[in-house]
Protein backbone atom coordinates (compact mmCIF):
# COMPACT_ATOMS: atom_id res chain seq x y z
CA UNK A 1 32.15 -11.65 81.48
CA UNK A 2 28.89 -12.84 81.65
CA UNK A 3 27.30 -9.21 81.75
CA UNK A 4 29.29 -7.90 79.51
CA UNK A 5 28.17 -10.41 76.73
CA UNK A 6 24.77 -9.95 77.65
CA UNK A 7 25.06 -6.26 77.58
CA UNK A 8 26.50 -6.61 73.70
CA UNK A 9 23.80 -9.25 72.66
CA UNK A 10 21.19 -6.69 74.12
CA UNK A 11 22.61 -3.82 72.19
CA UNK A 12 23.10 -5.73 68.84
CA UNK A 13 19.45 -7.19 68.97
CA UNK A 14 18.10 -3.50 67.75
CA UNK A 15 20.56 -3.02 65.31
CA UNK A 16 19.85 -6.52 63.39
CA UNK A 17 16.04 -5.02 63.72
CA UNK A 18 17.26 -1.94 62.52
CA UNK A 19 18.91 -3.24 59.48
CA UNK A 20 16.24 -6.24 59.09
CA UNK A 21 13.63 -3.25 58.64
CA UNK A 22 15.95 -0.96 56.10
CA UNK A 23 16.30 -4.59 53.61
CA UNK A 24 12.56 -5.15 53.90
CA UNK A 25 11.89 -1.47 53.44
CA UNK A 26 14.66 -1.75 50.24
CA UNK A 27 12.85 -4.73 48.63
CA UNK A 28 9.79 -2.74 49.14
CA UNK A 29 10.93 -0.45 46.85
CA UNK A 30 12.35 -2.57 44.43
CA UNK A 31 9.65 -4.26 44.19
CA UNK A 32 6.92 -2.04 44.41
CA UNK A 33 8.73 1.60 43.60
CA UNK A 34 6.80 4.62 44.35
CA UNK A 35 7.18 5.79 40.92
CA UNK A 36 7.31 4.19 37.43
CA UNK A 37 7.31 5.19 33.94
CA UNK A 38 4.55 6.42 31.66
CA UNK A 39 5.11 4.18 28.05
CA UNK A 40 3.62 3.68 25.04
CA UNK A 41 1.94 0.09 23.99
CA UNK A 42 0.18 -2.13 21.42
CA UNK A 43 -1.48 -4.94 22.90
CA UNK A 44 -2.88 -8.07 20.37
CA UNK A 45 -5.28 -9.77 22.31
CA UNK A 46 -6.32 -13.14 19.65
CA UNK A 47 -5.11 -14.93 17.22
CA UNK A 48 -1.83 -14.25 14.70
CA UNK A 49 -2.70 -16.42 11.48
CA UNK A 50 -1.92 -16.42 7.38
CA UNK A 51 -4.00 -16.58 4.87
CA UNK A 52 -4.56 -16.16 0.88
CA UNK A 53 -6.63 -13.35 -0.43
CA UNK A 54 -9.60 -14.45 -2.98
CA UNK A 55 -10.86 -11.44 -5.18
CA UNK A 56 -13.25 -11.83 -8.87
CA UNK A 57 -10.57 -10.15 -11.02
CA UNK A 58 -8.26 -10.60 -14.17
CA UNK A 59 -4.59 -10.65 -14.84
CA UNK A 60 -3.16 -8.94 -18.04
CA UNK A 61 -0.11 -10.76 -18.88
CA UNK A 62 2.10 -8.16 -20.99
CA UNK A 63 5.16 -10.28 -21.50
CA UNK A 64 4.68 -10.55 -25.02
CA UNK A 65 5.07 -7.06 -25.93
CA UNK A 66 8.77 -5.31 -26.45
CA UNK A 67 6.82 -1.96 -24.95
CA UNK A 68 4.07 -1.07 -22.77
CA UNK A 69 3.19 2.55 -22.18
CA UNK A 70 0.10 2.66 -18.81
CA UNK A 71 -1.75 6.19 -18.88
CA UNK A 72 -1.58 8.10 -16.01
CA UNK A 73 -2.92 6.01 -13.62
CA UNK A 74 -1.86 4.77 -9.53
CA UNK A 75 -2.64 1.31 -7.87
CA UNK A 76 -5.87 0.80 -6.70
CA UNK A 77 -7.49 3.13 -9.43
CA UNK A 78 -11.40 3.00 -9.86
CA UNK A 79 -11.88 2.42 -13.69
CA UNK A 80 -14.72 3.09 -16.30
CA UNK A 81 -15.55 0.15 -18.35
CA UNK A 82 -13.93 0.44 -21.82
CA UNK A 83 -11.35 3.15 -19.78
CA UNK A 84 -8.05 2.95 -21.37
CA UNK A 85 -5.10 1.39 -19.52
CA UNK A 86 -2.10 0.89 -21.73
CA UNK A 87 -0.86 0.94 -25.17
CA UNK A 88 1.32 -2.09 -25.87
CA UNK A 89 3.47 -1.95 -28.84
CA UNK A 90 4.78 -6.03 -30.04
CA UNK A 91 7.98 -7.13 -30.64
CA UNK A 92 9.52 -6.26 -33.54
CA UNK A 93 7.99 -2.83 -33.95
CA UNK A 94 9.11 -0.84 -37.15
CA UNK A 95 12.02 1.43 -36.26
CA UNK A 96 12.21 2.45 -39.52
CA UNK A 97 8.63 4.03 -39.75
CA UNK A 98 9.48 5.78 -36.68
CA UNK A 99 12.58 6.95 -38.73
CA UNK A 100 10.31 8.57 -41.89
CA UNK A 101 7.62 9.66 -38.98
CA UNK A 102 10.69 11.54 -37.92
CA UNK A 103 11.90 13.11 -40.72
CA UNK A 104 8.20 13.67 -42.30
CA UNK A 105 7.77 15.56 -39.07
CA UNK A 106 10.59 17.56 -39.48
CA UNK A 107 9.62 18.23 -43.24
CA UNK A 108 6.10 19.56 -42.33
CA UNK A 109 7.80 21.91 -39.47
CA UNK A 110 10.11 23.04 -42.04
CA UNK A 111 7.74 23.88 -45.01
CA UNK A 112 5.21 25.34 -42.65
CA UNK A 113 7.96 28.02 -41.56
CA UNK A 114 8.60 28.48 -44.95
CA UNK A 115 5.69 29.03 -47.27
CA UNK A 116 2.97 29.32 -44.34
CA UNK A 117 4.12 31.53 -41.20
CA UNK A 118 6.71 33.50 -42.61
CA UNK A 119 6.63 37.21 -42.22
CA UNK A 120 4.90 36.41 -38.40
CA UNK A 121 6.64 37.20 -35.21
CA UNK A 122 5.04 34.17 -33.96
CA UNK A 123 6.39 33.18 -30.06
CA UNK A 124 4.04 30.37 -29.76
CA UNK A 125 5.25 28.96 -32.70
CA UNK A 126 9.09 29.33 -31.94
CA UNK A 127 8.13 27.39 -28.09
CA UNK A 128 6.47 24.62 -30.14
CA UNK A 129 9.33 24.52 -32.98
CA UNK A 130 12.45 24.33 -30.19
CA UNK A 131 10.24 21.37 -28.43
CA UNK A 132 10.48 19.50 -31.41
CA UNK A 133 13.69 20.05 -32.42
CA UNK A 134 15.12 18.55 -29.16
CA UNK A 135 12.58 15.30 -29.53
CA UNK A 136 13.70 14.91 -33.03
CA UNK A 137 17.37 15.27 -32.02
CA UNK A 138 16.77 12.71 -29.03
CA UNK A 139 15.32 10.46 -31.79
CA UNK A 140 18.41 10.26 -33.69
CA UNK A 141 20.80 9.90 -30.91
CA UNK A 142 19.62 8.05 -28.21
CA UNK A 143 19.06 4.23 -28.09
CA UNK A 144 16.07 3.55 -25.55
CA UNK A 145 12.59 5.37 -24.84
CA UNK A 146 12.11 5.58 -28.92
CA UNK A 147 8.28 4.85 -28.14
CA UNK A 148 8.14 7.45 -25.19
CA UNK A 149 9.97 10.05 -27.46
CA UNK A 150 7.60 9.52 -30.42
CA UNK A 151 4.83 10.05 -28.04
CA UNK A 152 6.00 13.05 -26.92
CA UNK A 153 6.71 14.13 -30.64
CA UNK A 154 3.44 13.20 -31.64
CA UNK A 155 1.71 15.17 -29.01
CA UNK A 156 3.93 18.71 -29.66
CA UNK A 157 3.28 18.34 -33.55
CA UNK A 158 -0.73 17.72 -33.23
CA UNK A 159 -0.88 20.89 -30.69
CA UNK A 160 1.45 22.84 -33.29
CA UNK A 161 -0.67 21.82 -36.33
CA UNK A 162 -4.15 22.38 -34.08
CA UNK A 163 -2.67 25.84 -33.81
CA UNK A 164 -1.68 27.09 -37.20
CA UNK A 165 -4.78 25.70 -38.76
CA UNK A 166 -6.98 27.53 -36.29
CA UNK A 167 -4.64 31.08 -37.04
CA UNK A 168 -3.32 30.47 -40.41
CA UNK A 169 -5.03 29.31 -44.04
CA UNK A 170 -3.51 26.43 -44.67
CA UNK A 171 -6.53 24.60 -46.19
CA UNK A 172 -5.45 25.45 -49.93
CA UNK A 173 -2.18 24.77 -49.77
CA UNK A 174 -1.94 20.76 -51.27
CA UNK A 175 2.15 20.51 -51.11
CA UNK A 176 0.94 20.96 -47.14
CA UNK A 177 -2.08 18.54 -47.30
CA UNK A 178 -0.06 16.18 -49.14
CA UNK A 179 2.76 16.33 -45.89
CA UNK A 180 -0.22 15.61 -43.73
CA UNK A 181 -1.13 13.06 -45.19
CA UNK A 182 2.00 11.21 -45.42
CA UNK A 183 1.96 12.03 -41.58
CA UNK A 184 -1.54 10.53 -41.40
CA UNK A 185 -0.14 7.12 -43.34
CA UNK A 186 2.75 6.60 -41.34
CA UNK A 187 1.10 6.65 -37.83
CA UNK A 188 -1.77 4.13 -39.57
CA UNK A 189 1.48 2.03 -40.39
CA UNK A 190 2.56 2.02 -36.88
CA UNK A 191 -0.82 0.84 -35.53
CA UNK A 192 -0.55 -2.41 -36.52
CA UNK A 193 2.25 -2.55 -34.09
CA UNK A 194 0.42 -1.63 -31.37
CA UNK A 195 -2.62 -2.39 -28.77
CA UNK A 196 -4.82 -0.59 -26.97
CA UNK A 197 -6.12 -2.30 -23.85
CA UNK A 198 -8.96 -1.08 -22.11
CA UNK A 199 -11.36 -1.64 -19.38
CA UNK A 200 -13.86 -4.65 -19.91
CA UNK A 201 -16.01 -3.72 -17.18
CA UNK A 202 -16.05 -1.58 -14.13
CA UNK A 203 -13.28 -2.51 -11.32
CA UNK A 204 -10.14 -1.71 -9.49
CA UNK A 205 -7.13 -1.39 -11.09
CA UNK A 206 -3.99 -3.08 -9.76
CA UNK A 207 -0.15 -3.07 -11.02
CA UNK A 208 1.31 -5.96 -8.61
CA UNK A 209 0.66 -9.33 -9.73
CA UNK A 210 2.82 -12.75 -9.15
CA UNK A 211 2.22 -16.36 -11.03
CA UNK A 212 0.31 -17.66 -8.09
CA UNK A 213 -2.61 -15.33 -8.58
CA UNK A 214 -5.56 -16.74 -10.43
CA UNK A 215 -5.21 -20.24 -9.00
CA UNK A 216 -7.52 -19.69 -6.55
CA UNK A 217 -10.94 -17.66 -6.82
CA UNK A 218 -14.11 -16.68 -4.68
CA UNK A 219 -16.70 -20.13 -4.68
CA UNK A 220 -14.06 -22.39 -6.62
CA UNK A 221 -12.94 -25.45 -4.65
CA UNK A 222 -9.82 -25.84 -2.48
CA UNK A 223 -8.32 -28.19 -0.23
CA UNK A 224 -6.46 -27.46 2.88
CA UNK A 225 -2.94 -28.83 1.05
CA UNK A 226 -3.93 -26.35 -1.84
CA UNK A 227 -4.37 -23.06 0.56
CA UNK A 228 -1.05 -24.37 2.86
CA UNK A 229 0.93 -24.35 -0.43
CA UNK A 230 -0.06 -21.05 -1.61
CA UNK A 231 0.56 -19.98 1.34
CA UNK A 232 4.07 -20.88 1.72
CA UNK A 233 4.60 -20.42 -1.95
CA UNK A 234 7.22 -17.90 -2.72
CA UNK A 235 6.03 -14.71 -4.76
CA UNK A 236 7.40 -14.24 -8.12
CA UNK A 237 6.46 -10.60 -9.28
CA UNK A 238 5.20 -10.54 -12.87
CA UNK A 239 7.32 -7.68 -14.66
CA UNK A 240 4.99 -6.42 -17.02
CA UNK A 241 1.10 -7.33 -16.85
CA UNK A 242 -2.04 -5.38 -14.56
CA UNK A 243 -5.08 -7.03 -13.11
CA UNK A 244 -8.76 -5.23 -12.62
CA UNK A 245 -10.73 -6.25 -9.84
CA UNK A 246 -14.55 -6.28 -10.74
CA UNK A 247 -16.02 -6.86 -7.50
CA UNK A 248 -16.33 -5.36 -3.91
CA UNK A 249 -16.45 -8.13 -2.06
CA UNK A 250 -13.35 -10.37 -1.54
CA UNK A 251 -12.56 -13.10 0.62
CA UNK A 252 -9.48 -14.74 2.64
CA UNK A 253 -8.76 -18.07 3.08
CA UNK A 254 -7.07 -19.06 6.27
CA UNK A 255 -5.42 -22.47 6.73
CA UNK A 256 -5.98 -23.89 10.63
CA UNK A 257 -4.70 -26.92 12.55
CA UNK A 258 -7.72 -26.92 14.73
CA UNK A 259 -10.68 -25.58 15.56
CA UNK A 260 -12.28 -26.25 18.87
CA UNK A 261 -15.03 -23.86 19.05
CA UNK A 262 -12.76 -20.75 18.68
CA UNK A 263 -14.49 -19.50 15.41
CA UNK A 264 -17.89 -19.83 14.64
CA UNK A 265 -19.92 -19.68 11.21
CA UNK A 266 -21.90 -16.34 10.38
CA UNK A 267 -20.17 -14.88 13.32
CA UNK A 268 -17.99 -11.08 12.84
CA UNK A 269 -14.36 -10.86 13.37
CA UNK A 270 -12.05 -7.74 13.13
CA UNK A 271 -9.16 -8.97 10.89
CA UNK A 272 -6.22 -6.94 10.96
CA UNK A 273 -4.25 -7.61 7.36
CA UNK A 274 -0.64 -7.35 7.05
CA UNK A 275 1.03 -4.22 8.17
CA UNK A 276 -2.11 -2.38 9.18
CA UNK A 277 -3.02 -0.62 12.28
CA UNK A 278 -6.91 -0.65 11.52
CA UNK A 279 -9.32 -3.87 11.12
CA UNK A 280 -11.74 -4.92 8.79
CA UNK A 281 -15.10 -6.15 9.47
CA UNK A 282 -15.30 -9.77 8.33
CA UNK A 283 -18.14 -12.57 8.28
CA UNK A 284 -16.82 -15.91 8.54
CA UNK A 285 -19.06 -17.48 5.85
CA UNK A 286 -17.30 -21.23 6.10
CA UNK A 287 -15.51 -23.65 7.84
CA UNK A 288 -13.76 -26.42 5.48
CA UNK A 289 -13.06 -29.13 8.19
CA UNK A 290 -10.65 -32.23 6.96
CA UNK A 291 -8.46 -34.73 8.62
CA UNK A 292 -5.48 -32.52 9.26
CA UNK A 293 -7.33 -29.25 10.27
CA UNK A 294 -9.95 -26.71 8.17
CA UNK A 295 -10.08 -23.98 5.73
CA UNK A 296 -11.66 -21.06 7.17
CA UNK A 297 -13.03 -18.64 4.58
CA UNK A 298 -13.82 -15.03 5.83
CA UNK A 299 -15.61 -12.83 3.72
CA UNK A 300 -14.93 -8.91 2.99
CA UNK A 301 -17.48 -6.19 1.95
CA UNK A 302 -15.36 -3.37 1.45
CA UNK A 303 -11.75 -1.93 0.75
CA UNK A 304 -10.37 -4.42 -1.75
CA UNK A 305 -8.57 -1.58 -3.38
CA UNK A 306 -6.89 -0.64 -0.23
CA UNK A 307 -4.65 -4.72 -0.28
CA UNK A 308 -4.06 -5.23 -3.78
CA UNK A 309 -0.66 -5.46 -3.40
CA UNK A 310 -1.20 -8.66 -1.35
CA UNK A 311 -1.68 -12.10 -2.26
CA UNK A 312 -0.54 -14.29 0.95
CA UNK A 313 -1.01 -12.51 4.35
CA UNK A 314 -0.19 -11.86 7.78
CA UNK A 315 -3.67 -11.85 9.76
CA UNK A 316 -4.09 -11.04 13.19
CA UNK A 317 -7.78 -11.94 14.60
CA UNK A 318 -8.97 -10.72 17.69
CA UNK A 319 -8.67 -7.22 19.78
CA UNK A 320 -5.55 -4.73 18.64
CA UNK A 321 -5.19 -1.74 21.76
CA UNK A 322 -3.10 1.20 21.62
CA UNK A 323 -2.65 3.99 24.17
CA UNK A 324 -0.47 4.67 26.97
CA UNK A 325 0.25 1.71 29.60
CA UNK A 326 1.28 1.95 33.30
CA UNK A 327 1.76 -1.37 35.27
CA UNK A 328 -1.10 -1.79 37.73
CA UNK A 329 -0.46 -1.05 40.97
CA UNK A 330 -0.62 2.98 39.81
CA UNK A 331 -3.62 3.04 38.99
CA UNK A 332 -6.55 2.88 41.52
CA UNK A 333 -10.54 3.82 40.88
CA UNK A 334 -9.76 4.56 36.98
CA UNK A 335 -7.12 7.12 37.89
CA UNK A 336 -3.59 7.68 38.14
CA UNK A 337 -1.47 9.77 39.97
CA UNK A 338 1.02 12.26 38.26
CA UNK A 339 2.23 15.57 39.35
CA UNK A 340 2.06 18.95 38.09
CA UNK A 341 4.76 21.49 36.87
CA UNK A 342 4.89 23.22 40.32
CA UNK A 343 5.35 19.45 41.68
CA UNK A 344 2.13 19.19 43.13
CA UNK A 345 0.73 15.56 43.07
CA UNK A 346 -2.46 15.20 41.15
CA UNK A 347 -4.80 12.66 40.69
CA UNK A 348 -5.53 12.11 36.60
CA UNK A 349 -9.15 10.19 35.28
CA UNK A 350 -8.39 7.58 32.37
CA UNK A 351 -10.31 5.53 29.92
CA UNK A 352 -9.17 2.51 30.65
CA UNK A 353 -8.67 0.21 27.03
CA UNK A 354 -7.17 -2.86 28.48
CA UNK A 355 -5.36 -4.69 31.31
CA UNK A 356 -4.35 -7.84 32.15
CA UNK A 357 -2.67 -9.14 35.63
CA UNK A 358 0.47 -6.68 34.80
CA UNK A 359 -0.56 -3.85 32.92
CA UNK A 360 -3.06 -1.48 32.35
CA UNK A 361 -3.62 0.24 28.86
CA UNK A 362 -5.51 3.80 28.57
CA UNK A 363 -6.26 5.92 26.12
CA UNK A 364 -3.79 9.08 25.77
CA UNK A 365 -4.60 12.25 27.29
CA UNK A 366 -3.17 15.61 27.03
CA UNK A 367 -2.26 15.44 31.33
CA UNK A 368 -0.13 12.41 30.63
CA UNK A 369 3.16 11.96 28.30
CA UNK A 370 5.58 9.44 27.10
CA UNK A 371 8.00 8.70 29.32
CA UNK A 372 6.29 10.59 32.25
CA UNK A 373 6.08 9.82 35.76
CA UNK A 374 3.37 8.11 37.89
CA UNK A 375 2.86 7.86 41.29
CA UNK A 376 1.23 4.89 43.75
């Protein structure tokens, strides 16, 4: 009995080796695999913070006005000092002049077909006449866009009249003159009702504005509370007003708890703003210190035009990475190890962007691909 027990313990001893080994080799591979997975990352490496946006500019508050027509401009415009922006027409506006510009209109299309052009084959003519037939029966029937239509009307019937003066004799006809100048004292009528607003100076032009802007501006005092509240503050969109921007530089006001050395004055910081996936050179020109933590104030040279649609922001300070990421143990003397089509195993030079204890960010290459193997 005895030998026969110590025969079996003998024989089990290098099968509990056996299977000791095939576990450790298992965890082995579990833990450090001999392959992994090419990915795609963005690594932040600072601060995230918020912050209010300080530019020299001035709102346009529209609200007044029943109708505002903007010319054909886009956000973030350059203007022209004394450019046009918008014509505003008050409340109240005289429907009923727009009613005889109407139907004077129609007169002076009438009598011109009449006693002026008649006998021509005139194709020009007969585009321009069907144009303002259909404004002039919009007019009449629909409720809304009466301003946009009269434009419209205005603009067919000065290209119409440019034309038949220029090909017809039309100077000594005074039943004619007399239509054009009814024309002429009708749309003097209707400028009362309206503005013109221009372009004061040079500067950006920007559409978005909320009832927070203004209460804050480049060199004008501010507490800590003030730039937390703004902050926090929720946006209310003004409907119907514009602001213009009138100077390159801006600045952005970040609210802190602490300090502690990580920020120092006259120093350069990449600020990422909001959404975007490129920085912008900033100076920190101040540090506001009070009880309850500091105001720092970061100053902008260029690219205002590029945020105006922002007010309170989403920051991020500090070093923003993208590429391709492998964890570290495949990568060894700045290369990694991939293989080819045929299956060959290859070793593959990066430029290495980033890494930390678990990762290692490069930039992408045309050997390597999303989702792609790599080898230890």
């Amino acid at each position: 009995m005895r030998t026969t027990f110590r025969h079996r313990r003998i024989r089990i001893i290098p099968v509990s080796i056996a299977t000791l080994l095939l576990i450790g080799v298992i965890l082995l591979l579990i833990l450090f695999p001999y392959s992994g997975s090419i990915r795609y990352d963005i690594v932040y490496n600072g601060e995230r913070l918020t912050g209010v946006i300080l530019r020299t500019e001035h709102i346009v508050d529209l609200s007044s006005y029943e109708k505002v027509l903007f010319e054909n401009m886009v956000d973030g415009q350059r203007l022209e000092q004394g450019e046009k922006i918008v014509t505003a027409y008050k409340k109240g506006y005289l429907k009923t002049s727009l009613d005889k510009l109407r139907e004077t209109e129609k007169n002076i299309v009438a009598y011109q077909n009449q006693s002026v052009i008649t006998g021509y084959d005139d194709r020009k003519i007969v585009m321009y006449d069907f144009d303002i037939e259909v404004l002039i029966r919009r007019m009449s029937e629909e409720t809304e866009g009466y301003i946009t239509l009269y434009h419209d009307l205005c603009r067919v019937m000065a290209e119409r009249e440019s034309y038949i003066r220029a090909t017809y004799n039309t100077e000594s006809n005074t039943y004619l003159q007399g239509l054009y100048q009814d024309e002429v004292s009708l749309l003097e009528s209707l400028r009362v009702w309206r503005d013109e607003l221009a372009a004061t100076e040079e500067g950006y032009l920007g559409f978005y504005c909320n009832q927070s802007e203004g209460e804050l501006s480049p060199g004008a005092d501010m507490t800590l509370q003030q730039v937390k509240e703004l902050v926090k503050r929720e946006k209310k969109p003004m409907q119907n007003a514009f602001k213009v921007v009138t100077e390159e530089a801006w600045y952005i006001a970040v609210p802190v708890d602490r300090v502690d050395g990580r920020f120092t004055v006259e120093e350069h910081y990449p600020l990422y703003i909001g959404n975007a996936d490129t920085y912008e050179p900033a100076r920190l020109v101040s540090v506001q210190t009070e009880k309850r933590g500091a105001i720092l104030l970061f100053r902008l040279e260029d690219n205002v035009e590029k945020y105006l649609d922002l007010f309170s922001t989403d920051l991020f300070v500090g070093q923003r990475v993208e590429g391709f990421s492998v964890p570290n143990r495949y990568v060894k003397n700045d290369s990694i190890k991939i293989k080819d089509d045929s299956g060959e195993e290859q070793n593959i030079p990066i430029q290495i962007l980033y890494h930390d204890k678990d990762r290692t960010v490069f930039a992408p290459n045309d050997a390597c691909r999303v989702g792609g193997k790599v080898y230890r």
